[in-house]
C-alpha atoms as a PDB file:
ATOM      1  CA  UNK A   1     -44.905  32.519  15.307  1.00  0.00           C
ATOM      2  CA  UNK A   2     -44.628  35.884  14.381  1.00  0.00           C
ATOM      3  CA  UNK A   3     -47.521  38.563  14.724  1.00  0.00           C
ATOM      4  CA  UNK A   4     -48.932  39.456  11.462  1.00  0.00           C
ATOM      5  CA  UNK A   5     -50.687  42.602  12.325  1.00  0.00           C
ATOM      6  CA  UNK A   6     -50.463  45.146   9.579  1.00  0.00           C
ATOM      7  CA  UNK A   7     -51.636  45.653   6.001  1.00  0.00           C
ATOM      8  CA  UNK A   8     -49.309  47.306   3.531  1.00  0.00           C
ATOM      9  CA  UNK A   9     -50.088  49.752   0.354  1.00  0.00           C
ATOM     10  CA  UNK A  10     -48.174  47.708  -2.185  1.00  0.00           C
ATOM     11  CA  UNK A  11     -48.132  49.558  -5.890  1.00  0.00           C
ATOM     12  CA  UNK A  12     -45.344  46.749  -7.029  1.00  0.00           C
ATOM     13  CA  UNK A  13     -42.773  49.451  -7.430  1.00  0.00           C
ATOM     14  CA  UNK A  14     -38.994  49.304  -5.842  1.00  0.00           C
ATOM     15  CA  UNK A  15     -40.369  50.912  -2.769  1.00  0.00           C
ATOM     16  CA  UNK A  16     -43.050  49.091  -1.221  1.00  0.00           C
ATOM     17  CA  UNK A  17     -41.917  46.070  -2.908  1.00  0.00           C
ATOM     18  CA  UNK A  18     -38.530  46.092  -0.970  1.00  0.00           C
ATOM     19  CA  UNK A  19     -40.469  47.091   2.575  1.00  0.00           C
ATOM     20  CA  UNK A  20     -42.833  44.052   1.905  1.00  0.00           C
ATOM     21  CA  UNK A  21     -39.802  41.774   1.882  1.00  0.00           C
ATOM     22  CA  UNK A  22     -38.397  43.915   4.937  1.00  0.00           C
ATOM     23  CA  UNK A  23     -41.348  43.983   7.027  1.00  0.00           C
ATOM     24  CA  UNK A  24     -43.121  40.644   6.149  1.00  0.00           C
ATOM     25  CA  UNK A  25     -43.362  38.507   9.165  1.00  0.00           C
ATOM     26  CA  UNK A  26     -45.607  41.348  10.080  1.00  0.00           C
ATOM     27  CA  UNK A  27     -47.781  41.876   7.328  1.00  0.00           C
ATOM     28  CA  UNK A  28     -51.075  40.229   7.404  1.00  0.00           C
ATOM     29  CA  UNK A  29     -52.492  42.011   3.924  1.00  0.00           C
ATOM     30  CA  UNK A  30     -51.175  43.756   0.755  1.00  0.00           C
ATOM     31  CA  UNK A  31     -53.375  46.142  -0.493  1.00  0.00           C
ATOM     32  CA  UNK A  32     -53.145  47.827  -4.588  1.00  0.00           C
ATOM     33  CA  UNK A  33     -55.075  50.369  -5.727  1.00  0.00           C
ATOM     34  CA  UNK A  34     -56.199  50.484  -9.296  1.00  0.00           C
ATOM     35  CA  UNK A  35     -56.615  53.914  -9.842  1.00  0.00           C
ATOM     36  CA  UNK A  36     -56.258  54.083 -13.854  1.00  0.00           C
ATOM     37  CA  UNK A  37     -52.483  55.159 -14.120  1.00  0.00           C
ATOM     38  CA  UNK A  38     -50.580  54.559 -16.847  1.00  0.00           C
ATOM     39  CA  UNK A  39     -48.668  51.294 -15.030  1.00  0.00           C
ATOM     40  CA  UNK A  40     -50.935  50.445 -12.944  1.00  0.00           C
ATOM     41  CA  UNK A  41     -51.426  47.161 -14.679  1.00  0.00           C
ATOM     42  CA  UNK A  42     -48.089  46.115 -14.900  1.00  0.00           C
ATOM     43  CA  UNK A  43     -47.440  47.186 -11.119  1.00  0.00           C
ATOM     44  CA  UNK A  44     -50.173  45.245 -10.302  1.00  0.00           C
ATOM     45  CA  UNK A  45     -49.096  42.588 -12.060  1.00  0.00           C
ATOM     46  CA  UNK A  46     -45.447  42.622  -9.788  1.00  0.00           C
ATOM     47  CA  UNK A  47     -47.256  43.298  -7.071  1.00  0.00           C
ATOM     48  CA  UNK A  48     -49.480  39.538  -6.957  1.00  0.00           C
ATOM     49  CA  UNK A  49     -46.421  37.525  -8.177  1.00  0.00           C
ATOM     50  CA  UNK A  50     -44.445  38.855  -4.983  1.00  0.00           C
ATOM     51  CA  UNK A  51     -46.995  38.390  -2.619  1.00  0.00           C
ATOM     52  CA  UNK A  52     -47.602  34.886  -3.722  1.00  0.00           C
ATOM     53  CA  UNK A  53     -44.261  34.135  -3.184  1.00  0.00           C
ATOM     54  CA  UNK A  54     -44.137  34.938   0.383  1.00  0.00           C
ATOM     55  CA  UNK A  55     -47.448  33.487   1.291  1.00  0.00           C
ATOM     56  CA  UNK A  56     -48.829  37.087   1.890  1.00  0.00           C
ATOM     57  CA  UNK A  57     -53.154  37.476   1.319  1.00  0.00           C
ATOM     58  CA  UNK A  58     -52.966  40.308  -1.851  1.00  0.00           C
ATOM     59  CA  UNK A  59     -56.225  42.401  -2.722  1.00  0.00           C
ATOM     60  CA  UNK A  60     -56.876  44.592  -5.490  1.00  0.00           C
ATOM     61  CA  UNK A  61     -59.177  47.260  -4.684  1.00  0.00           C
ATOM     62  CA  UNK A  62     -60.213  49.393  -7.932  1.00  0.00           C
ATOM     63  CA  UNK A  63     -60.820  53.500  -7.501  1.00  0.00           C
ATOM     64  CA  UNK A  64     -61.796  54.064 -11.033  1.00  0.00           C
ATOM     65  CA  UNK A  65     -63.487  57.255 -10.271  1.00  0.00           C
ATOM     66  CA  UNK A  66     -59.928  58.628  -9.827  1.00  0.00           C
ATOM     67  CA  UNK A  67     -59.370  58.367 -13.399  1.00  0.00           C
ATOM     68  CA  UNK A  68     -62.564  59.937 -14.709  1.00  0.00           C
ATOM     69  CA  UNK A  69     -62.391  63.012 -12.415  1.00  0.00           C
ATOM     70  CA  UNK A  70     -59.105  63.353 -11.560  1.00  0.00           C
ATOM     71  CA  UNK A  71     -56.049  65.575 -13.263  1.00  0.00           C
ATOM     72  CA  UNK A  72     -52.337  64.538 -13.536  1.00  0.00           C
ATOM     73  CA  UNK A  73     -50.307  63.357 -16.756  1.00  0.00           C
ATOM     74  CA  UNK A  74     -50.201  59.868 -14.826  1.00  0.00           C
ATOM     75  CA  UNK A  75     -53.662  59.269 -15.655  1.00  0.00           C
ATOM     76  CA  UNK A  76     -53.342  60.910 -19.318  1.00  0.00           C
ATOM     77  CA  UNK A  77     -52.051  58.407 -21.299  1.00  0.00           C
ATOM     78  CA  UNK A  78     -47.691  57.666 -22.095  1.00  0.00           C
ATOM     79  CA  UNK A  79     -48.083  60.755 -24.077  1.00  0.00           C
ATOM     80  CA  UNK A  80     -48.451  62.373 -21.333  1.00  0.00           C
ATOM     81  CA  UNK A  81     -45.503  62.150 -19.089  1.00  0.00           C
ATOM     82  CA  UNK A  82     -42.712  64.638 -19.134  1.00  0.00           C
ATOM     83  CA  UNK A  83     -39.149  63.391 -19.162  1.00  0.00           C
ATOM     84  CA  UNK A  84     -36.351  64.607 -16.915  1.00  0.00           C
ATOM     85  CA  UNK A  85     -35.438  64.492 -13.270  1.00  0.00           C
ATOM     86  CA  UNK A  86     -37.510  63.698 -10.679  1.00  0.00           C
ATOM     87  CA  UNK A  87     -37.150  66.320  -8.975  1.00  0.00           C
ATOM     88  CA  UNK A  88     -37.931  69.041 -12.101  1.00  0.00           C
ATOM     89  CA  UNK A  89     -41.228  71.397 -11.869  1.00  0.00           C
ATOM     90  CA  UNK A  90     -42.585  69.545 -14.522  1.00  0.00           C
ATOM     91  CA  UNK A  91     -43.226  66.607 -12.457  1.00  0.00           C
ATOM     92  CA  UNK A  92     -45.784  67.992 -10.943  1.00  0.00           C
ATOM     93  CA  UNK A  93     -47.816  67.624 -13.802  1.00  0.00           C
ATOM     94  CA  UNK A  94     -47.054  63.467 -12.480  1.00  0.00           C
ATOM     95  CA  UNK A  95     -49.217  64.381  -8.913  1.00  0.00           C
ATOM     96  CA  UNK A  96     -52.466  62.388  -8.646  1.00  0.00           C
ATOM     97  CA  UNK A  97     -54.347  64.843  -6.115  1.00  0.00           C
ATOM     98  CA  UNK A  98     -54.114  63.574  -2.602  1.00  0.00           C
ATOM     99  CA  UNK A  99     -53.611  60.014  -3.773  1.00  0.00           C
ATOM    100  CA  UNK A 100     -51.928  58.728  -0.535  1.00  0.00           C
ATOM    101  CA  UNK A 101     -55.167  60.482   1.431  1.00  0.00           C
ATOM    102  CA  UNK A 102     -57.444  58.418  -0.164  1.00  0.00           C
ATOM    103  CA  UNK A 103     -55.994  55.073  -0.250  1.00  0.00           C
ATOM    104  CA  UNK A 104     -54.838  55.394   3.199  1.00  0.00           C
ATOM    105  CA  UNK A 105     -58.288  56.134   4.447  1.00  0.00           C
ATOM    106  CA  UNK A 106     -59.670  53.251   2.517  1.00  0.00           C
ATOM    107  CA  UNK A 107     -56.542  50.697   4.047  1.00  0.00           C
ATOM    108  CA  UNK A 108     -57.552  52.314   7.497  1.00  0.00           C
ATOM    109  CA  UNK A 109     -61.067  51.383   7.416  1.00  0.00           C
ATOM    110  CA  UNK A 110     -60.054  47.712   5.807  1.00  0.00           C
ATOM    111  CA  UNK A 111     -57.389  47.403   8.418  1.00  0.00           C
ATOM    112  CA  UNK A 112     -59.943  47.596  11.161  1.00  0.00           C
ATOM    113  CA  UNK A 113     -62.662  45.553   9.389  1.00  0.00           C
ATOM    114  CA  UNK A 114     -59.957  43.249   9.828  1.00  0.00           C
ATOM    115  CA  UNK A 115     -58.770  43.440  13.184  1.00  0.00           C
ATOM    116  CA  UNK A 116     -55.411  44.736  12.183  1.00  0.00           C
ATOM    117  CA  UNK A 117     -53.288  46.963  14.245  1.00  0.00           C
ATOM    118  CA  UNK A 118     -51.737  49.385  11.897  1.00  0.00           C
ATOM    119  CA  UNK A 119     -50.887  50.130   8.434  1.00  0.00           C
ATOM    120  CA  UNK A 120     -47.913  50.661   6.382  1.00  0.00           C
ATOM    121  CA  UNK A 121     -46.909  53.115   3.256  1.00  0.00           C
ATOM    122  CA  UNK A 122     -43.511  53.211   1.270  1.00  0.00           C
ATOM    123  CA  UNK A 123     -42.703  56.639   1.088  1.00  0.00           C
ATOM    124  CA  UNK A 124     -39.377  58.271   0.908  1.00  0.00           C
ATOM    125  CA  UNK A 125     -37.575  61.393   1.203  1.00  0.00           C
ATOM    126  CA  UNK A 126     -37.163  61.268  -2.415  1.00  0.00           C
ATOM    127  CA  UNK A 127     -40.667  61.939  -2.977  1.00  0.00           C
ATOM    128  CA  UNK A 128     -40.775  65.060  -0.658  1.00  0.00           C
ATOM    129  CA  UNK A 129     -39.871  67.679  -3.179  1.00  0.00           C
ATOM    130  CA  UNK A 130     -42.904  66.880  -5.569  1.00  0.00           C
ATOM    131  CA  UNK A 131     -45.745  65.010  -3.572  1.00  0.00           C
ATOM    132  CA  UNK A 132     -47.357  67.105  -0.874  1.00  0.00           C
ATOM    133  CA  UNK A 133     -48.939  63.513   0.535  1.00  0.00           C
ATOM    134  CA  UNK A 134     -45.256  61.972   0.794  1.00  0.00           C
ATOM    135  CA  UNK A 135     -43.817  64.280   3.178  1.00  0.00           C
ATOM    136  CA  UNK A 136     -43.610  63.915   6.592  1.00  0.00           C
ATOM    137  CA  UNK A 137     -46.070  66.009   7.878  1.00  0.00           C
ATOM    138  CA  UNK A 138     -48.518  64.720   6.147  1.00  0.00           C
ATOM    139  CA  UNK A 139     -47.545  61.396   7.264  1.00  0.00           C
ATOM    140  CA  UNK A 140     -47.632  62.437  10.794  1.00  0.00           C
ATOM    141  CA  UNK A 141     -51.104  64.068  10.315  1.00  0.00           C
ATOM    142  CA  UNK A 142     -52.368  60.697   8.878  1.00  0.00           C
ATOM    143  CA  UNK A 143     -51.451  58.923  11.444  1.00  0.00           C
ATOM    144  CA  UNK A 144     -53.234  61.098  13.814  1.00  0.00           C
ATOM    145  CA  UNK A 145     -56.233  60.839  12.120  1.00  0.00           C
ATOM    146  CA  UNK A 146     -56.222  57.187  11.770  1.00  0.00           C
ATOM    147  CA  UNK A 147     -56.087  56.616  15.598  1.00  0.00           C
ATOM    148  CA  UNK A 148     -58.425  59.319  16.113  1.00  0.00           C
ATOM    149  CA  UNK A 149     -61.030  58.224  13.622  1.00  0.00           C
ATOM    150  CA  UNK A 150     -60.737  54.373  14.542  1.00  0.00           C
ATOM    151  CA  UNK A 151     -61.522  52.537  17.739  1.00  0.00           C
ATOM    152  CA  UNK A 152     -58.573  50.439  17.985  1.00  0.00           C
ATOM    153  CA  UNK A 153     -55.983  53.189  17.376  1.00  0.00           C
ATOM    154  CA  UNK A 154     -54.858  51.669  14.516  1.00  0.00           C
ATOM    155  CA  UNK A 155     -51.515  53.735  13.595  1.00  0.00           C
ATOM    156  CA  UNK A 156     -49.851  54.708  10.378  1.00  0.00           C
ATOM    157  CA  UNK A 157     -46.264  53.385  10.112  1.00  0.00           C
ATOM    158  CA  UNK A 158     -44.038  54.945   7.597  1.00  0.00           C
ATOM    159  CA  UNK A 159     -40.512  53.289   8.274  1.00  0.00           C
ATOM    160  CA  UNK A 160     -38.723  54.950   5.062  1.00  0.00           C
ATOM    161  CA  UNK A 161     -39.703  58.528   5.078  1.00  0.00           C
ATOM    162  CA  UNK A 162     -36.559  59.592   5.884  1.00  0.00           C
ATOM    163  CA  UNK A 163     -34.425  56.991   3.524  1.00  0.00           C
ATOM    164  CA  UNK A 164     -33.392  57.742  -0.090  1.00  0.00           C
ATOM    165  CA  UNK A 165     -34.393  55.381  -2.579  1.00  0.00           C
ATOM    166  CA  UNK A 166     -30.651  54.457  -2.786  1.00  0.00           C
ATOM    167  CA  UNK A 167     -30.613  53.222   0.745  1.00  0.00           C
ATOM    168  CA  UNK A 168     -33.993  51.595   0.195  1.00  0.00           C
ATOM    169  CA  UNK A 169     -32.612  49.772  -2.576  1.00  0.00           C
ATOM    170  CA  UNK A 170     -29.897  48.491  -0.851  1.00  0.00           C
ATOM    171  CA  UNK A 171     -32.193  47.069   2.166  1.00  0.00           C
ATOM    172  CA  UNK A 172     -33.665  45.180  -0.959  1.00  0.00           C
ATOM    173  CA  UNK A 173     -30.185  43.925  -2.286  1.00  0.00           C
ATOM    174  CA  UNK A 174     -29.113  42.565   1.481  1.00  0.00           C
ATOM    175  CA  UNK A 175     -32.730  40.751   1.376  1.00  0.00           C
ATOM    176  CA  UNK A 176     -32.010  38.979  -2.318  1.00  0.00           C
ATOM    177  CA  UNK A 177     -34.735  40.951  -4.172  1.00  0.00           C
ATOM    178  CA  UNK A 178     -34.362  41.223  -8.178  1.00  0.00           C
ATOM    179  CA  UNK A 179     -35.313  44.992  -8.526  1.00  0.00           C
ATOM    180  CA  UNK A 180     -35.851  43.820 -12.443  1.00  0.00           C
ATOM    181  CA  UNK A 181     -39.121  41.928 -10.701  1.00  0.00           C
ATOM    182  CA  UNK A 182     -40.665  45.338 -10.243  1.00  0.00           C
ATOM    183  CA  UNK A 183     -42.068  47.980 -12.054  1.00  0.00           C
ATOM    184  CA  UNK A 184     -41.740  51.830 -12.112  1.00  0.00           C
ATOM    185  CA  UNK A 185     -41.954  53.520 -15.555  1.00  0.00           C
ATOM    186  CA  UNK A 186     -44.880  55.883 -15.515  1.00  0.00           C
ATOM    187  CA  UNK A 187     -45.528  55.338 -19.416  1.00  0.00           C
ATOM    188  CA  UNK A 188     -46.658  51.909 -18.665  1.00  0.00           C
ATOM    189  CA  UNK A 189     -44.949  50.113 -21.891  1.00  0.00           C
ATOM    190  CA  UNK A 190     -43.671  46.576 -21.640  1.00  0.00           C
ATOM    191  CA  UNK A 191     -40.332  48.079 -21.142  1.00  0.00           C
ATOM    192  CA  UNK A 192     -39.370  51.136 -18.876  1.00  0.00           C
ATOM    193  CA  UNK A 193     -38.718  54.028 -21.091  1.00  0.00           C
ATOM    194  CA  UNK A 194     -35.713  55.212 -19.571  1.00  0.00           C
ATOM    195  CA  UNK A 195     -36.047  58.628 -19.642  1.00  0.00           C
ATOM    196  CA  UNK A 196     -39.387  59.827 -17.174  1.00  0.00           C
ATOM    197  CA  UNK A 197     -38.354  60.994 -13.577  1.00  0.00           C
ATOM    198  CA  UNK A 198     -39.191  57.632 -11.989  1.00  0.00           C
ATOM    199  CA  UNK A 199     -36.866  55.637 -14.717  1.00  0.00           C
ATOM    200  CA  UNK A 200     -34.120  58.314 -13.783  1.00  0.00           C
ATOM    201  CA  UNK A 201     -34.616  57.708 -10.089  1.00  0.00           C
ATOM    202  CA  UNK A 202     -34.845  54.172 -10.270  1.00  0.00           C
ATOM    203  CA  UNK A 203     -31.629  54.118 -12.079  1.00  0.00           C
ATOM    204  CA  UNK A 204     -30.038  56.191  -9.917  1.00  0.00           C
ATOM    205  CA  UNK A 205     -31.066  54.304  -6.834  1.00  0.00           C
ATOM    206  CA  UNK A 206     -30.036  50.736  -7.921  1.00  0.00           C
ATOM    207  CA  UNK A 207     -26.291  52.951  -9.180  1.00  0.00           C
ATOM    208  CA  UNK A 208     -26.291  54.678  -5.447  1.00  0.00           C
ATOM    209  CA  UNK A 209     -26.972  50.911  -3.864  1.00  0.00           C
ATOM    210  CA  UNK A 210     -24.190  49.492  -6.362  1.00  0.00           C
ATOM    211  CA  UNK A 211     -26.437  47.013  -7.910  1.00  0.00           C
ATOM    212  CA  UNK A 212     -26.202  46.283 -11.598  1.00  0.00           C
ATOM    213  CA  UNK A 213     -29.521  47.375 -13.428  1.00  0.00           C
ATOM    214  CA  UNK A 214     -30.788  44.539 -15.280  1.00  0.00           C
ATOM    215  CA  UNK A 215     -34.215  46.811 -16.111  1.00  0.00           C
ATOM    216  CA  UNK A 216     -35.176  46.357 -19.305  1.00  0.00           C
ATOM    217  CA  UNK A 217     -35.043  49.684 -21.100  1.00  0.00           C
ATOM    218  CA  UNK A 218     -35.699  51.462 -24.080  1.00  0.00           C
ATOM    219  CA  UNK A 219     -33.053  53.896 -24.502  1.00  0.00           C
END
């Protein structure tokens, strides 16, 4: 029987959705955060149905203050969000201040309440260029503090920093997932928009992995 020894942040996006299908004969808990974005509900959403299918204990843990004190376009309303590349300036607008930060100290502290031994985040080299708390120094400074600031050492694992979300997508493919069983599009409507920077990127990733996008779009 395998050792199920970590807990995962699980938004119910392509990302952490494809590492909870790669990782989960280790993955004791899947944690979301509600945090007020825009799809937060639909991730959420995603994110029970595929942890119900693979047996895997899901929480939803709600940070509402993030949306009443907090700045970014995410938490503004579909109006909100600029269109474009992901990689554009005007993404920026699209950071949540020191989202990862917070949730991770919150999984650390539930990950020891529970006897765990690490957890896990689904970031990607993708996200570098835009969010300061996806790169890998932060990462690696995370993970210091963790073990520093918990008795067991529990570490931070980050097993895709240094994939594209093309190569991430295709570890997904070669494990059967149906990327249209996830959610990205940070206007939150009941179809992706097609046109914000994570609708480009997700339809450039499933194009770089060479699997036909079955996303339901706008335009």
């Amino acid at each position: 029987m395998e050792n199920r020894d970590t807990l995962l942040v699980l938004s119910g996006g392509m990302d952490s959705t494809t590492m909870l299908y790669d990782f989960a004969p280790q993955i004791a808990l899947a944690v979301t955060f509600n945090y007020g974005s825009n799809h937060n509900a639909r991730e959420i959403e995603c994110a029970r149905r595929h942890c119900a299918s693979l047996g895997i204990e899901h929480l939803v843990i709600d940070l509402d203050f993030m949306a009443r004190y907090f700045r970014s376009s995410l938490l503004e309303g579909a109006d909100s969000i600029p269109e474009g590349h992901y990689a554009d300036s005007n993404m920026k607008s699209t950071v949540v201040p020191f989202r990862n930060g917070i949730m991770l100290a919150i999984a650390a502290g539930l990950a020891e309440s529970r006897g765990l031994k690490a957890v896990m985040l689904a970031n990607h080299s993708g996200d570098h260029d835009i969010y300061p708390d996806c790169r890998p120094g932060f990462v690696d400074a995370m993970d210091r503090a963790i073990q520093e600031g918990t008795y067991e050492g529990i570490t931070l694992q980050a097993p895709y920093t240094d994939l594209t979300k093309g190569q991430i997508a295709a570890r997904g493919a070669a494990l059967g997932l149906d990327y249209s069983t996830t959610y990205s599009c940070y206007r939150g409507g009941e179809r992706h928009c097609g046109r914000c920077g994570t609708c480009v990127e997700r339809r450039e990733a499933l194009a770089e992995a060479g699997i036909i996008d079955t996303t339901p779009y706008e335009s």
